[in-house]
N, C-alpha and C. Protein backbone atom coordinates (compact mmCIF):
# COMPACT_ATOMS: atom_id res chain seq x y z
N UNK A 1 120.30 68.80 93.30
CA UNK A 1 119.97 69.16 94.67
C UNK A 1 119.20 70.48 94.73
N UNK A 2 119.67 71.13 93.75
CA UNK A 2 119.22 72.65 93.96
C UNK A 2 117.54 72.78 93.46
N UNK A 3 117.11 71.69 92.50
CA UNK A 3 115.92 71.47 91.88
C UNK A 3 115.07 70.72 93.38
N UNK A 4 115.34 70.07 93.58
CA UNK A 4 115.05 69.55 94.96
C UNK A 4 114.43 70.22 95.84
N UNK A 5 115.61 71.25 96.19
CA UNK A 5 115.35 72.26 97.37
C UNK A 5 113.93 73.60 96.84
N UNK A 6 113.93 73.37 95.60
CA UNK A 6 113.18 74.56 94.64
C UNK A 6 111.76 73.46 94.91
N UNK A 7 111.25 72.27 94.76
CA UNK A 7 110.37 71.56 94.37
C UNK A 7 109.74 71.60 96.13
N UNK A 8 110.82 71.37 97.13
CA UNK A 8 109.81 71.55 98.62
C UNK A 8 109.42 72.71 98.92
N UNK A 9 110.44 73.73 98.53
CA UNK A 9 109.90 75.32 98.71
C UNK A 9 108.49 75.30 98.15
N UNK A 10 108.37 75.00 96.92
CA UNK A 10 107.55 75.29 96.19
C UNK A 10 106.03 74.83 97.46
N UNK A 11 106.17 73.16 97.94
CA UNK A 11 105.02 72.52 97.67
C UNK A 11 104.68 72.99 99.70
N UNK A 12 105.80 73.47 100.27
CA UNK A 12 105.48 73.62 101.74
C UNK A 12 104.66 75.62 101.62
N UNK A 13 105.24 76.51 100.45
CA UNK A 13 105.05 77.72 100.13
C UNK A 13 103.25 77.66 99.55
N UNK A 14 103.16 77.16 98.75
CA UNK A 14 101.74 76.63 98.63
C UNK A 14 101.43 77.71 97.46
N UNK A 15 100.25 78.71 98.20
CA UNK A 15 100.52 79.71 96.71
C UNK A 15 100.86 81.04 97.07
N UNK A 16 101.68 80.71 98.30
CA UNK A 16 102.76 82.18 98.47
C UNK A 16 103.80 82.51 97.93
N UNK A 17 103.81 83.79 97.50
CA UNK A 17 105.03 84.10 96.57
C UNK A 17 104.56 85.11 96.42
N UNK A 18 106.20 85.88 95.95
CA UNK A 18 106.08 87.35 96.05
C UNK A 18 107.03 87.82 94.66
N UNK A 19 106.02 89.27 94.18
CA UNK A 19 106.39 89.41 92.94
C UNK A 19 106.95 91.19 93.53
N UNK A 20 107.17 91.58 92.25
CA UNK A 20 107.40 93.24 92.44
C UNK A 20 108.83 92.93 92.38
N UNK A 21 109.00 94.10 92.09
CA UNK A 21 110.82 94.54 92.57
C UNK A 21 111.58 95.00 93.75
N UNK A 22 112.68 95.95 93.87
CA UNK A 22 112.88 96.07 95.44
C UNK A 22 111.92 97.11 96.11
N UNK A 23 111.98 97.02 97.63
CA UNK A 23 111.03 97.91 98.35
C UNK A 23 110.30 97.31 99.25
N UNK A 24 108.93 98.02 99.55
CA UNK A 24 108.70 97.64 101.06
C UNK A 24 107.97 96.15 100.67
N UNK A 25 107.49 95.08 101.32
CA UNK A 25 106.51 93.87 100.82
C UNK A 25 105.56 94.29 101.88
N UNK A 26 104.41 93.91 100.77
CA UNK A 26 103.19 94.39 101.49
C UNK A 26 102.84 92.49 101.18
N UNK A 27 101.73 92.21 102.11
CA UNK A 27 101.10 90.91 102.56
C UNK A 27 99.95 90.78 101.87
N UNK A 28 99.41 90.10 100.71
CA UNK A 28 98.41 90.93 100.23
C UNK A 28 97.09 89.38 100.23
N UNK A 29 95.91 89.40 100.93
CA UNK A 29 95.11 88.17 101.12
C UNK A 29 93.60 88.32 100.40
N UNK A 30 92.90 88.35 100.43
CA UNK A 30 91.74 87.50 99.88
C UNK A 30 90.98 86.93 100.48
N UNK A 31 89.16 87.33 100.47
CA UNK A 31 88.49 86.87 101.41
C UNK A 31 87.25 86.15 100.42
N UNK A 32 87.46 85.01 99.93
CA UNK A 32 88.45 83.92 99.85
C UNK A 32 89.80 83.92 99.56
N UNK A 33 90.17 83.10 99.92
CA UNK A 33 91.75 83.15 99.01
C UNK A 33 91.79 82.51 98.17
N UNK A 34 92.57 82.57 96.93
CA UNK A 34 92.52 82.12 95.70
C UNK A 34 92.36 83.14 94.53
N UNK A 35 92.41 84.21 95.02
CA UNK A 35 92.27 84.87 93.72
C UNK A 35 93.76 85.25 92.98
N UNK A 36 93.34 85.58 91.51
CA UNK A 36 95.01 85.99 90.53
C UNK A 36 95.24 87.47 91.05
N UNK A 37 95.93 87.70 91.37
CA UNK A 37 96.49 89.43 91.21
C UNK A 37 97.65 89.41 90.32
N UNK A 38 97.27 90.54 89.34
CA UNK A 38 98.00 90.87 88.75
C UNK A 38 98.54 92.31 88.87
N UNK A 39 99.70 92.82 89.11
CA UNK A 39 100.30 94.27 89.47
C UNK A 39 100.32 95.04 87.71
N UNK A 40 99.87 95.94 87.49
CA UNK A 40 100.26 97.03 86.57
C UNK A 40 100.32 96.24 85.41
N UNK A 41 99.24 95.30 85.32
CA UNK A 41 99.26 94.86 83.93
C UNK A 41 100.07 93.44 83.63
N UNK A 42 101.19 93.29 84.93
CA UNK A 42 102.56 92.38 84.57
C UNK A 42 102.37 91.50 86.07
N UNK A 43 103.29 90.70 85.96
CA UNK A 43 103.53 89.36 87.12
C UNK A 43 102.04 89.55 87.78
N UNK A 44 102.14 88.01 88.21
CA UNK A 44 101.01 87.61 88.84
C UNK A 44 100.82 86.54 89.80
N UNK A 45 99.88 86.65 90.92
CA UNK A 45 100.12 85.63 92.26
C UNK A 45 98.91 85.18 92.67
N UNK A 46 99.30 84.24 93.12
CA UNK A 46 97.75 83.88 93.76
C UNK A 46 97.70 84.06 95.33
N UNK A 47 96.43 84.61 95.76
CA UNK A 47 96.26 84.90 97.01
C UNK A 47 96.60 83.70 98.19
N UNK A 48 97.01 83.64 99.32
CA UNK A 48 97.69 84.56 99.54
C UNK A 48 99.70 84.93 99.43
N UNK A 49 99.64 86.20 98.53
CA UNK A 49 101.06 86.33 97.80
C UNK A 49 101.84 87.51 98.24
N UNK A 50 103.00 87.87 98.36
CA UNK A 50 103.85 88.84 99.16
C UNK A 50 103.86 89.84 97.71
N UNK A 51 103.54 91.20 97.81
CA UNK A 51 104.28 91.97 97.20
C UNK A 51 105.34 93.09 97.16
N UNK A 52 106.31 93.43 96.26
CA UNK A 52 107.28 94.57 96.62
C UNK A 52 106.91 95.86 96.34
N UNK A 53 106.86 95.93 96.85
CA UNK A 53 106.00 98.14 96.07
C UNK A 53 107.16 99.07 96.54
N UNK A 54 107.82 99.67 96.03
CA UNK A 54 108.22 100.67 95.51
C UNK A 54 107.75 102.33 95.15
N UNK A 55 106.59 102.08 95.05
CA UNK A 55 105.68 103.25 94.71
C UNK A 55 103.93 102.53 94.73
N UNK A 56 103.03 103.29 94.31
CA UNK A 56 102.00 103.14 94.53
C UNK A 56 101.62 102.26 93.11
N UNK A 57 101.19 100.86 93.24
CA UNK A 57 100.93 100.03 91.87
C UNK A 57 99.36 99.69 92.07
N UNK A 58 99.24 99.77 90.72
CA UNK A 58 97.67 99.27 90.53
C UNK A 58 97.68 97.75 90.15
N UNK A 59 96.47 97.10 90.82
CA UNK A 59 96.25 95.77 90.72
C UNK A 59 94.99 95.47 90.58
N UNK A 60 94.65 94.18 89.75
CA UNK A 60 93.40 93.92 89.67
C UNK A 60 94.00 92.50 89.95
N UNK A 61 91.89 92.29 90.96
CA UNK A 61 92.21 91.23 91.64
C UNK A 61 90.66 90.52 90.93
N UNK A 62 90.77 88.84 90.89
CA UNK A 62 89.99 88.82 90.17
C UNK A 62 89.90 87.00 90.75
N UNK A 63 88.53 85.94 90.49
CA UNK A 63 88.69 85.10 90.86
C UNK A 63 87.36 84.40 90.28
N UNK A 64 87.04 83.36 89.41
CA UNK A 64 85.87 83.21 89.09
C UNK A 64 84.68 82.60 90.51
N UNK A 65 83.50 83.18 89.86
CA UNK A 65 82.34 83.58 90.28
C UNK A 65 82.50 85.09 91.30
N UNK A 66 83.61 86.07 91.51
CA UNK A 66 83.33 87.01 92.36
C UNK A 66 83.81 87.97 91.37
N UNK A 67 83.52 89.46 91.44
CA UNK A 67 83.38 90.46 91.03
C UNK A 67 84.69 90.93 90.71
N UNK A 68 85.47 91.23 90.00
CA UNK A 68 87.05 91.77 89.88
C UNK A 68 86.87 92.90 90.52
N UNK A 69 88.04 93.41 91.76
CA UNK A 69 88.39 94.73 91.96
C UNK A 69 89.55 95.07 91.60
N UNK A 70 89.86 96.59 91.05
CA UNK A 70 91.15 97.45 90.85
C UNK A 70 90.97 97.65 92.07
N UNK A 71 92.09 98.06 92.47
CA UNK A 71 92.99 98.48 93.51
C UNK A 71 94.02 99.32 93.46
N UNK A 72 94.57 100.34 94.07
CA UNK A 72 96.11 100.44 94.13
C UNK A 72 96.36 100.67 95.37
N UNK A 73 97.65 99.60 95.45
CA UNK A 73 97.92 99.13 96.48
C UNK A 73 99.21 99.92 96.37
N UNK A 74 99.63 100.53 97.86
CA UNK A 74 100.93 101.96 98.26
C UNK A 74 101.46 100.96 99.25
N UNK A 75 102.77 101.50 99.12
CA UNK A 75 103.76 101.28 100.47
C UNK A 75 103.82 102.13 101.39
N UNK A 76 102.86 101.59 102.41
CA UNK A 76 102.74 102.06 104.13
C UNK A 76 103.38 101.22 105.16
N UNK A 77 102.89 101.89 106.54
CA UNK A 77 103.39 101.06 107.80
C UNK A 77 102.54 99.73 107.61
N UNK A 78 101.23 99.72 107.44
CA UNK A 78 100.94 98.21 106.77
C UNK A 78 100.87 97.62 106.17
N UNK A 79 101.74 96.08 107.06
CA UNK A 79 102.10 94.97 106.25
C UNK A 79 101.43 94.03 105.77
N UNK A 80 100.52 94.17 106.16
CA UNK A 80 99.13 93.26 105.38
C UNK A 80 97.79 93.75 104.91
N UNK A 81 97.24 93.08 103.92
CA UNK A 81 96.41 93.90 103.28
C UNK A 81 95.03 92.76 103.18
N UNK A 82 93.76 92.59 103.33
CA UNK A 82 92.96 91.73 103.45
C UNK A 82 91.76 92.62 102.13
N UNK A 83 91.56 91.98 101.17
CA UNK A 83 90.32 92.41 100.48
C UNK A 83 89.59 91.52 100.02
N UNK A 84 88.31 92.03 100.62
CA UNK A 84 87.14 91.01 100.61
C UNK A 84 86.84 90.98 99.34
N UNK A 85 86.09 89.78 98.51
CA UNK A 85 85.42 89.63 97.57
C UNK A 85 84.10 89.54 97.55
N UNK A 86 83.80 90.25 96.38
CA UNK A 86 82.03 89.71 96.54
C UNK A 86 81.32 89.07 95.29
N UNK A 87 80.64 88.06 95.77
CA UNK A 87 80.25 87.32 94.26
C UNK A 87 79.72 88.19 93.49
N UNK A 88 79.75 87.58 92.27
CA UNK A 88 79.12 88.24 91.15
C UNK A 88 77.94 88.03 90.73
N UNK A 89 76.92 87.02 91.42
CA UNK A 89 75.87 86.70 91.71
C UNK A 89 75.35 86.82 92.78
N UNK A 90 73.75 87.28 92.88
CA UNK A 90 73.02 86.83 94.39
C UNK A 90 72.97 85.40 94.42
N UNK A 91 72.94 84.73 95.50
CA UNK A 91 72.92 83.08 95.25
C UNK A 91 71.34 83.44 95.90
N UNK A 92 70.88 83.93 95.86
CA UNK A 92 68.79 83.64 96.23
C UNK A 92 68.43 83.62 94.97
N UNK A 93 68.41 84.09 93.76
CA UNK A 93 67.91 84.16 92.90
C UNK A 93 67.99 82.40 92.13
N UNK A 94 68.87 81.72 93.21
CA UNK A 94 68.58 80.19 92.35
C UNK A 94 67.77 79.26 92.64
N UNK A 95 67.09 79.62 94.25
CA UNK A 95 65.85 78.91 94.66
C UNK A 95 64.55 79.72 93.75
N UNK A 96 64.68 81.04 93.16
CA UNK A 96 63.86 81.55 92.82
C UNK A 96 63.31 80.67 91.32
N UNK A 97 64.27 80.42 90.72
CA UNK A 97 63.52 80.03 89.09
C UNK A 97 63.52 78.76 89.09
N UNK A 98 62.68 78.14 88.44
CA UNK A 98 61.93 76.51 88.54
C UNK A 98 63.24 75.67 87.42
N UNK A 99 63.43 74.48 87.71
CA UNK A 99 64.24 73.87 86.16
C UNK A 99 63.44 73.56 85.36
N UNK A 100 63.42 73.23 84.11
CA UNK A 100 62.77 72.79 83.21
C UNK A 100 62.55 71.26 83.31
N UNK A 101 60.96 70.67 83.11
CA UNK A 101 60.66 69.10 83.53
C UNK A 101 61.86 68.61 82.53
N UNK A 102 61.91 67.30 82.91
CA UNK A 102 63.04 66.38 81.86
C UNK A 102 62.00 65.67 81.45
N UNK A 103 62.24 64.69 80.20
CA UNK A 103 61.51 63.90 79.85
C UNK A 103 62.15 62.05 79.91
């Protein structure tokens, strides 16, 4: 039963979840969402994921095709945290170059 109750959490929670230890939870999102954060090197979530901070932790946030940012993310009065991503490509530069003919 208890595997049960762990398997709907899981699939109604989606990819929320919260790592850290005790302390304040900060809300932490992604503009997209989907990216890995990883806190101080250790545990890791996918956006959007609850964290516990305790003190001021560094995170890198990271997601393929957009640019990884460090961060450190502190325990304040705010409970949510939104950081935009930005690709790691211009997408103009792909109308710019021709493909090669096929044969």
């Amino acid at each position: 039963m208890r595997i049960a109750a762990s398997i709907v959490a899981v699939i109604f929670l989606g990819g929320c979840q919260t790592i850290g230890g005790s302390g304040d939870i900060l809300n932490l999102q992604t503009d997209p969402p989907g990216a890995l954060v990883t806190i101080d090197g250790a545990g890791e979530c996918e956006t959007p994921c609850s964290i516990k901070l305790n003190g001021p932790q560094n995170a890198r946030i990271a997601k393929a095709g957009f640019v990884t940012q460090y961060v450190v993310l502190n325990p304040s009065s705010k409970k949510q945290v939104v950081v935009p991503l930005e690709l790691a490509a211009a997408s103009e530069s792909v109308d710019e170059t021709a493909l090669p003919e096929l044969d």
